[in-house]
Protein backbone atom coordinates (compact mmCIF):
# COMPACT_ATOMS: atom_id res chain seq x y z
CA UNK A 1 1.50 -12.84 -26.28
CA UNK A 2 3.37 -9.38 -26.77
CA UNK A 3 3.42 -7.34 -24.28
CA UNK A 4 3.78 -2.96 -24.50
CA UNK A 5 6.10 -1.60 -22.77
CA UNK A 6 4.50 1.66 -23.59
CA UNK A 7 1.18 0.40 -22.59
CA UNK A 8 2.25 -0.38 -18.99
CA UNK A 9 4.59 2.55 -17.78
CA UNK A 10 3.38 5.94 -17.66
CA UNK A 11 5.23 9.06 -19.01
CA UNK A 12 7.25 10.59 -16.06
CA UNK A 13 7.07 13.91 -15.51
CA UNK A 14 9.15 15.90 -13.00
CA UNK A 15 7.42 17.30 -10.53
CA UNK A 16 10.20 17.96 -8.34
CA UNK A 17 9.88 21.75 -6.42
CA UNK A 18 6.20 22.02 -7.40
CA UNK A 19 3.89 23.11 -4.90
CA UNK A 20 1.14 20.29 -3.85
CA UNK A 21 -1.91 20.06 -5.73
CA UNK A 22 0.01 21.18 -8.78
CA UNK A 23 -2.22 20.22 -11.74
CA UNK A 24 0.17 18.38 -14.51
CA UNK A 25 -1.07 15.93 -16.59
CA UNK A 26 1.63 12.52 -16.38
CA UNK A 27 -0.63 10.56 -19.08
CA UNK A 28 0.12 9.41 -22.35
CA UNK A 29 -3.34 8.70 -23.92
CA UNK A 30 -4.16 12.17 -26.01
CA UNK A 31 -7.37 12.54 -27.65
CA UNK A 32 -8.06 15.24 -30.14
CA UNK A 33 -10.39 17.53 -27.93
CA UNK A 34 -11.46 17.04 -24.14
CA UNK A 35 -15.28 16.22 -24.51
CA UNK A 36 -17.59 16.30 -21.89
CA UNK A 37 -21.21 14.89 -21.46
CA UNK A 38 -24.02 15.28 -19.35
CA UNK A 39 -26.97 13.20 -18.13
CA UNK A 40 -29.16 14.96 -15.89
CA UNK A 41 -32.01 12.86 -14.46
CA UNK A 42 -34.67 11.81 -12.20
CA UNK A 43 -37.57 9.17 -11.87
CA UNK A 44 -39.53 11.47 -14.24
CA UNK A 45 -37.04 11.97 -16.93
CA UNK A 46 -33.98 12.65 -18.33
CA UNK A 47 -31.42 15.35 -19.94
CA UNK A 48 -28.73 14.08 -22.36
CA UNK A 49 -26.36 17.60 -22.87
CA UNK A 50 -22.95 17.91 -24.92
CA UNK A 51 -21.31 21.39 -23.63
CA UNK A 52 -19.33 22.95 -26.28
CA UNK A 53 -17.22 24.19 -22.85
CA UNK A 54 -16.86 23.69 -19.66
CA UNK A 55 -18.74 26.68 -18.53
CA UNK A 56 -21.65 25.27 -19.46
CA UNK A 57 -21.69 22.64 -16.81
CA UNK A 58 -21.76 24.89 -14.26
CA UNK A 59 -25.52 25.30 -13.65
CA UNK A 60 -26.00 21.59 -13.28
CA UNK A 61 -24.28 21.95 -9.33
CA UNK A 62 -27.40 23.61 -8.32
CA UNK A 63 -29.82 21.04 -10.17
CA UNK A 64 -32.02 19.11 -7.56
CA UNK A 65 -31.98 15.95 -9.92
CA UNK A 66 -29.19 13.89 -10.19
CA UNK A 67 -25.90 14.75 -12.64
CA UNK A 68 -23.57 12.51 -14.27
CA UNK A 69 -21.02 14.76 -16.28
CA UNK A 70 -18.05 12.49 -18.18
CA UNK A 71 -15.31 13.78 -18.98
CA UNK A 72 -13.01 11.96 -21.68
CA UNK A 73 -8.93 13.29 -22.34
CA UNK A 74 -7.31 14.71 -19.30
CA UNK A 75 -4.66 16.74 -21.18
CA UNK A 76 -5.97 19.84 -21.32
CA UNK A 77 -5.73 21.02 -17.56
CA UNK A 78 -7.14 24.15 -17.94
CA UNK A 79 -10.80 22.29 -17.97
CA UNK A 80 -9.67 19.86 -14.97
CA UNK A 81 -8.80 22.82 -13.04
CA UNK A 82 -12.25 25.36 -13.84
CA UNK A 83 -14.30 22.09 -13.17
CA UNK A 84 -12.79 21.60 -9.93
CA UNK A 85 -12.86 25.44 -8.85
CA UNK A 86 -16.58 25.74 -9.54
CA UNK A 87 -17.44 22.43 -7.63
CA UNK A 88 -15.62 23.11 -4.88
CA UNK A 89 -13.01 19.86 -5.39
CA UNK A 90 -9.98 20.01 -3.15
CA UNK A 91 -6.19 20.53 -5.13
CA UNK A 92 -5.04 17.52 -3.96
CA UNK A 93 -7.58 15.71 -5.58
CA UNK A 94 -7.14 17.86 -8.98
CA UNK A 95 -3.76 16.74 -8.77
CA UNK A 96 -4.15 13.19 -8.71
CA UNK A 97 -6.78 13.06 -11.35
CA UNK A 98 -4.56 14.23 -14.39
CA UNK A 99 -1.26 12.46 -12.48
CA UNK A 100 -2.26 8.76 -13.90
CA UNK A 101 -0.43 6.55 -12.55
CA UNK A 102 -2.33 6.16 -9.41
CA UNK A 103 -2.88 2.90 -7.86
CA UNK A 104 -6.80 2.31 -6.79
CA UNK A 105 -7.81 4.34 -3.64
CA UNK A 106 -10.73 5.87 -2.34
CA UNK A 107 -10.60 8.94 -0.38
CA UNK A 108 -13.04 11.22 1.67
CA UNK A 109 -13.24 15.00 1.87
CA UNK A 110 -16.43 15.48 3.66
CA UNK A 111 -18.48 16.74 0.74
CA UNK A 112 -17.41 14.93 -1.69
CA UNK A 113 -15.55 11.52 -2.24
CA UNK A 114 -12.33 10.60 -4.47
CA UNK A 115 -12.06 7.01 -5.92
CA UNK A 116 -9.87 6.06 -8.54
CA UNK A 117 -10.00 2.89 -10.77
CA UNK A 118 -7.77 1.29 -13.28
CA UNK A 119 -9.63 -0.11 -15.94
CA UNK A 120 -8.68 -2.31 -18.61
CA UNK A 121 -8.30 -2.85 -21.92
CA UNK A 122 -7.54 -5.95 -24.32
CA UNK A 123 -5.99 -5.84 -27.52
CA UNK A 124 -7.40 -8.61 -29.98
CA UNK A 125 -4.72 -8.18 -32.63
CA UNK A 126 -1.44 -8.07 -30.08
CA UNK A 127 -2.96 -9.83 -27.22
CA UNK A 128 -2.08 -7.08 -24.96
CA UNK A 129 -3.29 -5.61 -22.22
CA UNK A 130 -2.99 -1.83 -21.29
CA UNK A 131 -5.06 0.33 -19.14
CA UNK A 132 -6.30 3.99 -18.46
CA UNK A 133 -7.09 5.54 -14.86
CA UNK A 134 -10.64 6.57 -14.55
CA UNK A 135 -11.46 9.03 -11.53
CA UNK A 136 -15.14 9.71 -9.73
CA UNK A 137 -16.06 12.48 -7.84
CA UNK A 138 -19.03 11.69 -6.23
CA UNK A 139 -21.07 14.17 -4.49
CA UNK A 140 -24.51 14.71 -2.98
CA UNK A 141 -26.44 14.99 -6.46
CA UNK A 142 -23.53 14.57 -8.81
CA UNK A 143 -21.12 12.08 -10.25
CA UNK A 144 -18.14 13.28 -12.15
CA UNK A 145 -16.19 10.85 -13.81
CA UNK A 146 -12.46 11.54 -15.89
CA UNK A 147 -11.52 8.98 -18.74
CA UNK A 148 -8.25 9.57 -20.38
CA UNK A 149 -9.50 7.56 -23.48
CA UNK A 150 -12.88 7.02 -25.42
CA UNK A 151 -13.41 3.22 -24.98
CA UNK A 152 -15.22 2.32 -21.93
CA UNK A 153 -17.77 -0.10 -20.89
CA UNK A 154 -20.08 3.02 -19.75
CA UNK A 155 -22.64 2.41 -22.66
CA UNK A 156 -24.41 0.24 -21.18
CA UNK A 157 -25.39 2.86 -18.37
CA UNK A 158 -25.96 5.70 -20.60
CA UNK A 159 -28.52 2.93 -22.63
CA UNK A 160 -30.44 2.46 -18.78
CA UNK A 161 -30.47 6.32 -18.85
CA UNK A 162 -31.68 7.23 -21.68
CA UNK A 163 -34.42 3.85 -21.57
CA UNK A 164 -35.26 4.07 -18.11
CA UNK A 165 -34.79 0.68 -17.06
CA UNK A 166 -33.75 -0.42 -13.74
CA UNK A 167 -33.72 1.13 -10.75
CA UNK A 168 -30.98 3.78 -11.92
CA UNK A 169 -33.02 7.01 -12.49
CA UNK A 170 -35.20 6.60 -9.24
CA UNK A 171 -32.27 6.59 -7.01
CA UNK A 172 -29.35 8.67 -5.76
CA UNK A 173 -25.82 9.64 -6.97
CA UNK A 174 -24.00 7.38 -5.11
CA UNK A 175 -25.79 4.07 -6.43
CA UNK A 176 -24.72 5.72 -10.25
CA UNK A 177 -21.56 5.88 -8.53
CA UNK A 178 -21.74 1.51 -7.86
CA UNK A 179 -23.30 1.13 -11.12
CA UNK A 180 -19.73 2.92 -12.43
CA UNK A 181 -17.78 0.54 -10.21
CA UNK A 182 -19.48 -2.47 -11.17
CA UNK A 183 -18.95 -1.87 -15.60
CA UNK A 184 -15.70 -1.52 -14.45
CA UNK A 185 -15.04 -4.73 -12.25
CA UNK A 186 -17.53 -6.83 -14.81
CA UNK A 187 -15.50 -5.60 -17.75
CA UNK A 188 -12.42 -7.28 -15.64
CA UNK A 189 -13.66 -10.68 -16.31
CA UNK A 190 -14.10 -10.43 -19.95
CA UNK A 191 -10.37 -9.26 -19.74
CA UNK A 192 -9.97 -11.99 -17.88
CA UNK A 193 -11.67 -14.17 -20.02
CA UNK A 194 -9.54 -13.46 -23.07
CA UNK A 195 -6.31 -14.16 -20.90
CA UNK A 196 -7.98 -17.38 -19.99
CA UNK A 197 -8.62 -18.26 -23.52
CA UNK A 198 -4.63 -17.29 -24.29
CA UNK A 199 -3.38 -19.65 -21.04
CA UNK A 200 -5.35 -22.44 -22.12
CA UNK A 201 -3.62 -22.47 -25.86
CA UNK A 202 -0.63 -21.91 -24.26
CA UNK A 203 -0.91 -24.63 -21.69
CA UNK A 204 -1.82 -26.96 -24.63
CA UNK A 205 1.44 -26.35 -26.73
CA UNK A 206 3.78 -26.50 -23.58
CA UNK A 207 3.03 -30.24 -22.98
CA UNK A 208 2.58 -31.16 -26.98
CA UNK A 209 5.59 -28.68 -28.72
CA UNK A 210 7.17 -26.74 -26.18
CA UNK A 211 9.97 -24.52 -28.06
CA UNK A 212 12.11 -21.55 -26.93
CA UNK A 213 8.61 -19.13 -28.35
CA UNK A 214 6.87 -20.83 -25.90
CA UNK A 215 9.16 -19.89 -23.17
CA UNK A 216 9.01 -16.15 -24.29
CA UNK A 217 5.37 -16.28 -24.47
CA UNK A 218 5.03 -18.33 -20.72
CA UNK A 219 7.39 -14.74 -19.38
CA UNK A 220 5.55 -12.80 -21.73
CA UNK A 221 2.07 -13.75 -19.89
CA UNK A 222 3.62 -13.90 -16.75
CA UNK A 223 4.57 -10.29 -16.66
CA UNK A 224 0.76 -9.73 -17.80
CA UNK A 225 -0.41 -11.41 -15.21
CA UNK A 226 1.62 -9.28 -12.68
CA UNK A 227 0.79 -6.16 -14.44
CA UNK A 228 -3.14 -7.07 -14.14
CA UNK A 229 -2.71 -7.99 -10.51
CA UNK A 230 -1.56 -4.56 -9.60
CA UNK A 231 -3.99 -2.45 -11.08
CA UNK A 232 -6.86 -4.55 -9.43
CA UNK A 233 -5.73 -5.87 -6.00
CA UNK A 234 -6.08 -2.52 -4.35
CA UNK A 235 -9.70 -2.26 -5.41
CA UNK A 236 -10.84 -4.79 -2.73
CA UNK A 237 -9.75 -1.91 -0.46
CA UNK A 238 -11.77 0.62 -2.38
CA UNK A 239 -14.52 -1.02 -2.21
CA UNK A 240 -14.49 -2.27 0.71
CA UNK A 241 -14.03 1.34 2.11
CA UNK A 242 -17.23 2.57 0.28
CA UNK A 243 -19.31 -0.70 1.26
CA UNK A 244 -18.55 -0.16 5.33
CA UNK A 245 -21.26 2.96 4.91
CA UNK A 246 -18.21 5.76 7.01
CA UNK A 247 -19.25 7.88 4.53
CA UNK A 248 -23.10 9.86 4.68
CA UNK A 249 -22.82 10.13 0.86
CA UNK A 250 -23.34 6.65 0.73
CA UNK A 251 -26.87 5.36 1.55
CA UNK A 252 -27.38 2.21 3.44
CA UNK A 253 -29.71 1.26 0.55
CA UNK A 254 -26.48 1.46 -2.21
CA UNK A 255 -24.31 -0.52 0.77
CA UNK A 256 -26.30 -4.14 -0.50
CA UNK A 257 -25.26 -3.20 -4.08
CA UNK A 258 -21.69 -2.72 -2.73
CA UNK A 259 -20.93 -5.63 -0.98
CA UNK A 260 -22.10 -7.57 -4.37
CA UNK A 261 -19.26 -5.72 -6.15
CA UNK A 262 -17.00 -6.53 -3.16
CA UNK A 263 -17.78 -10.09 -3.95
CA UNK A 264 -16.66 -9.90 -7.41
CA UNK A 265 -14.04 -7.95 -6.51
CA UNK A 266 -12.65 -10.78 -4.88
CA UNK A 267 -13.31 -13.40 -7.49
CA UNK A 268 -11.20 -11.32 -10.09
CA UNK A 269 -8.59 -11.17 -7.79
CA UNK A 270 -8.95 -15.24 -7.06
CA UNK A 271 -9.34 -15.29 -10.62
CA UNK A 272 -6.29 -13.60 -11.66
CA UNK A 273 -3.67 -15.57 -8.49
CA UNK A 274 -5.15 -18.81 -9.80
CA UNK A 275 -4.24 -17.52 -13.55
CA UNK A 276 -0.45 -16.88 -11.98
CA UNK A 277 -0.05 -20.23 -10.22
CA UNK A 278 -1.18 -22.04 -14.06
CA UNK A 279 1.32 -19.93 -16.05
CA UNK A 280 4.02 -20.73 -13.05
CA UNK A 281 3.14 -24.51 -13.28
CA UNK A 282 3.56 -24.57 -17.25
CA UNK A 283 7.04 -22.80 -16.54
CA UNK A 284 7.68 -26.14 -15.04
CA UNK A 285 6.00 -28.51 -17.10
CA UNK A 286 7.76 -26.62 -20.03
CA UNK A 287 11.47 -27.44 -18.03
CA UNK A 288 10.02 -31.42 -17.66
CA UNK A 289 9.37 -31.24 -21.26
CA UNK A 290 12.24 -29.92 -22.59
CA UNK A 291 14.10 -32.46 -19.85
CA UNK A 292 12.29 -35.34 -21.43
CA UNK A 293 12.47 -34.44 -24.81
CA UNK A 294 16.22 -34.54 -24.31
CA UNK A 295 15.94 -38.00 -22.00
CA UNK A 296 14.45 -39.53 -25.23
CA UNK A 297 17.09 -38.16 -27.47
CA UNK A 298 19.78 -39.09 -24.97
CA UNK A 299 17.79 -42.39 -24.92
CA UNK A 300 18.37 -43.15 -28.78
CA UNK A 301 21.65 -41.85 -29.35
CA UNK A 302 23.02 -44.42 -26.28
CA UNK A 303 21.51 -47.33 -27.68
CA UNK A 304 22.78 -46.75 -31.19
CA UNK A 305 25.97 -46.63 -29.28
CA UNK A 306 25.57 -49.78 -27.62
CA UNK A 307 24.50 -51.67 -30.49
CA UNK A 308 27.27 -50.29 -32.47
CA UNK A 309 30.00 -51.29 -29.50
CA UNK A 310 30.02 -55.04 -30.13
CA UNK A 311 30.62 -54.21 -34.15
CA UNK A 312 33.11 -52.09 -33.82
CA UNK A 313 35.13 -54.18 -31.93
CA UNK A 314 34.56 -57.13 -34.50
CA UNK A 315 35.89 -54.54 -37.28
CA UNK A 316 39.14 -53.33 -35.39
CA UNK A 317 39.96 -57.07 -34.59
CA UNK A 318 39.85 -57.65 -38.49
CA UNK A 319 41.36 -54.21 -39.10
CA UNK A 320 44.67 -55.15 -37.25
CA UNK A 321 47.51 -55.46 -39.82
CA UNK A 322 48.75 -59.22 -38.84
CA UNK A 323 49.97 -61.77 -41.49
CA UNK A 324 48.96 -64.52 -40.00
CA UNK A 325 45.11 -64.23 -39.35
CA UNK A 326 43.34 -67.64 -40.96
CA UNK A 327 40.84 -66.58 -41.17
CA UNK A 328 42.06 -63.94 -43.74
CA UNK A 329 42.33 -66.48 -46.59
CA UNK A 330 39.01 -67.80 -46.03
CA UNK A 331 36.97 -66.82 -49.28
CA UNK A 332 33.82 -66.81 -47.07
CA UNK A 333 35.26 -64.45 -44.32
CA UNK A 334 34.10 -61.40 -45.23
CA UNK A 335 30.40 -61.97 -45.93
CA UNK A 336 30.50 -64.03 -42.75
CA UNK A 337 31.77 -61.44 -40.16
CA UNK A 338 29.53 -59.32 -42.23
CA UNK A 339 26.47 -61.63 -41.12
CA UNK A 340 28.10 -61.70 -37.27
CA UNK A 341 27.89 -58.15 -36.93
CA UNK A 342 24.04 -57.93 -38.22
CA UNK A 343 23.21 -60.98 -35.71
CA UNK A 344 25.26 -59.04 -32.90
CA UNK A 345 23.12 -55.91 -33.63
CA UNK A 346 19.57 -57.40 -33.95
CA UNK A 347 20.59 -59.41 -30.88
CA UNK A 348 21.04 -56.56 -28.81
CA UNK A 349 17.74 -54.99 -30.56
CA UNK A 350 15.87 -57.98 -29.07
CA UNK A 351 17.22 -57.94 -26.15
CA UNK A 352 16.71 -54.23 -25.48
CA UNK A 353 13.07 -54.96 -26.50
CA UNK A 354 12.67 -57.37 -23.93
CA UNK A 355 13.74 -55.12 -21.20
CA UNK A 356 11.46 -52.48 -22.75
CA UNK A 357 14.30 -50.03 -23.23
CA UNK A 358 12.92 -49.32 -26.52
C-alpha cells in the first residue's frame, strides 16, 4: 500500500502578521468553479436551486422552511467571505473554514454552531487514503456545509430530499445537520472496510512469504493507520459536544439520533486501534519469520557441515604426503575409503533422523 505524501500534508501558507479571522485558503484540492446548491424544504415539499452566484442565496436566510446550501471548492474566498457577511457568521469561523487543516471540533457562537469534519477518501487503484475538511454551519433554519472536493457520500441525502422518505423533510435543521454527521462517520467504515480487506492480504503473506516489500508495505499501512486515527479520534468529542443538548439549536428530539452516531463514533475508533495493534503484531510475526526462515537455513548449512567433518578428515589423512602408508599400494584403497566416506555420511544422515534434527 502506497501512501501520498501530498495527500496527507496540507499546503502551508504563512500567515504570520495577519490579523485574526484573515480569510486565506491553506487547501490544495482546486476545482474548476466554486458551485453551490440549494435544497429548500419542508413536510410539504421541496426546492432543488443551482445559483449562478452567491447573491442569489441570500433570500433563502429569511425562508421559514428549512435550507441546506452546499458549497463545493473553497478557493475562491471572495464567496466564503459574502456568504458569511450576509449570514451573520463570525471571522473566526470564516477563517477556519478555508484554513484546512483543522482537526475535528465543534464550536458555539450563540446563533449559530461551527463543526468541522474530516472525511475520507479511498483510492482503489493506489490503495491510499487522503481526505478533505468539510465544515457545517448550522443555524436555526439553515445548514451550510463547505466541501473542498466533489466526491462525497451526501447523495444519499439529497435522494431522501428530493423522494421524501424518512423523517428528513418533517423535521428541523439540526437533525439535517446529524443526518450530515452520520454519511460522514458511515462512510468511515467502508474506508475502513477496504483497509481491512488490505490487512488481511497482508497478514496472509507475512506468515507464508514475508520479503523486504512486505516490510515496506507493514510501515506503509502503519503510517495509514496513524494518519486515519487522527482525523477521526477528535470526533468522539464533537459529537459528544452536540449530543449533551448545551446548545438550544439542538432539539432534544435530534439528541436520540446523536448519541447513535456517538456510538459509531466509537466503534470506528475501536475499529481503527484494533486495526493498529494487527499491523503492529505482523511487524513481529514478520521479524519471527524472517528469524526462522534464517534458523532453517542456518539449520541446513550446519548439518551439511557436520556430515562433511568426518570426510574431510578421512581425505586429509590420505592427502598427507608419507611414503610409507600401506595402505597406499592396496589396489582396492581408493574405491574403499571412497565407500567409508559414503557410510560415514549416510550414518550421520540416520542418525540425525533419529534425533529428528532433520
Amino acid at each position: 500500500m502506497k501512501r501520498s505524501v501530498g495527500s496527507k500534508r496540507k499546503r502551508v501558507i504563512p500567515k504570520t502578521g495577519l490579523p485574526p479571522g484573515s480569510i486565506v485558503y491553506t487547501g490544495e484540492h482546486n476545482v474548476e468553479k466554486v458551485t453551490i446548491e440549494i435544497f429548500d424544504y419542508d413536510e410539504a415539499g421541496l426546492r432543488e436551486v443551482r445559483p449562478k452566484n452567491v447573491e442569489e442565496c441570500f433570500p433563502f436566510k429569511e425562508t421559514p422552511t428549512v435550507t441546506w446550501m452546499n458549497v463545493t471548492g473553497l478557493h475562491d474566498v471572495e464567496v466564503i467571505e459574502k456568504l458569511g457577511v450576509y449570514f451573520g457568521l463570525h471571522p473566526l469561523l470564516m477563517e477556519d473554514i478555508v484554513s484546512t487543516n483543522q482537526r475535528p471540533k465543534y464550536d458555539d457562537f450563540g446563533a449559530h454552531l461551527f463543526i468541522v469534519l474530516r472525511m475520507l477518501h479511498f483510492n482503489e487503484e493506489s490503495g491510499e487514503v487522503s481526505t478533505e475538511q468539510v465544515s457545517l454551519v448550522v443555524g436555526e433554519n439553515f445548514v451550510i456545509s463547505f466541501q473542498e472536493i466533489e466526491a462525497d457520500p451526501f447523495e444519499h441525502i439529497r435522494d431522501r430530499l428530493r423522494t421524501g422518505k424518512g423523517r428528513i423533510r418533517s423535521m428541523g435543521a439540526d437533525y439535517l445537520a446529524y443526518a450530515l454527521i452520520d454519511a460522514v462517520v458511515d462512510y468511515y467504515f467502508v474506508v475502513l472496510e477496504k483497509l481491512g480487506d488490505g490487512i488481511e492480504t497482508l497478514g496472509e503473506e507475512t506468515v507464508a512469504d514475508p520479503t523486504p516489500t512486505t516490510l515496506n508495505t507493514i510501515q506503509s499501512l502503519k503510517r495509514e493507520l496513524g494518519f486515519v486515527r487522527r482525523s477521526i479520534w477528535p470526533l468522539r468529542e464533537v459529537v459528544g459536544a452536540l449530543q449533551r443538548g448545551e446548545s438550544s439549536l439542538i432539539h432534544e428530539s435530534t439528541g436520540v439520533y446523536l448519541r447513535d452516531v456517538y456510538d459509531h463514533t466509537i466503534q470506528v475508533v475501536e475499529t481503527v486501534e484494533s486495526y493498529r495493534d494487527m499491523v503492529s503484531g505482523m511487524f513481529d510475526t514478520y521479524l519471527s519469520s524472517v528469524s526462522n526462515r534464517m534458523n532453517e537455513v542456518m539449520k541446513v548449512l550446519t548439518i551439511i557441515a557436520t556430515i562433511f567433518i568426518p570426510v574431510t578428515f578421512i581425505a586429509g589423512v590420505y592427502g598427507m604426503n608419507f611414503h610409507f602408508m600401506p595402505e597406499l599400494s592396496w589396489p582396492w584403497a581408493y574405491p574403499v575409503v571412497l565407500l567409508i566416506m559414503l557410510a560415514v555420511g549416510l550414518g550421520m544422515v540416520g542418525y540425525f533422523r533419529r534425533k529428528r534434527w532433520l
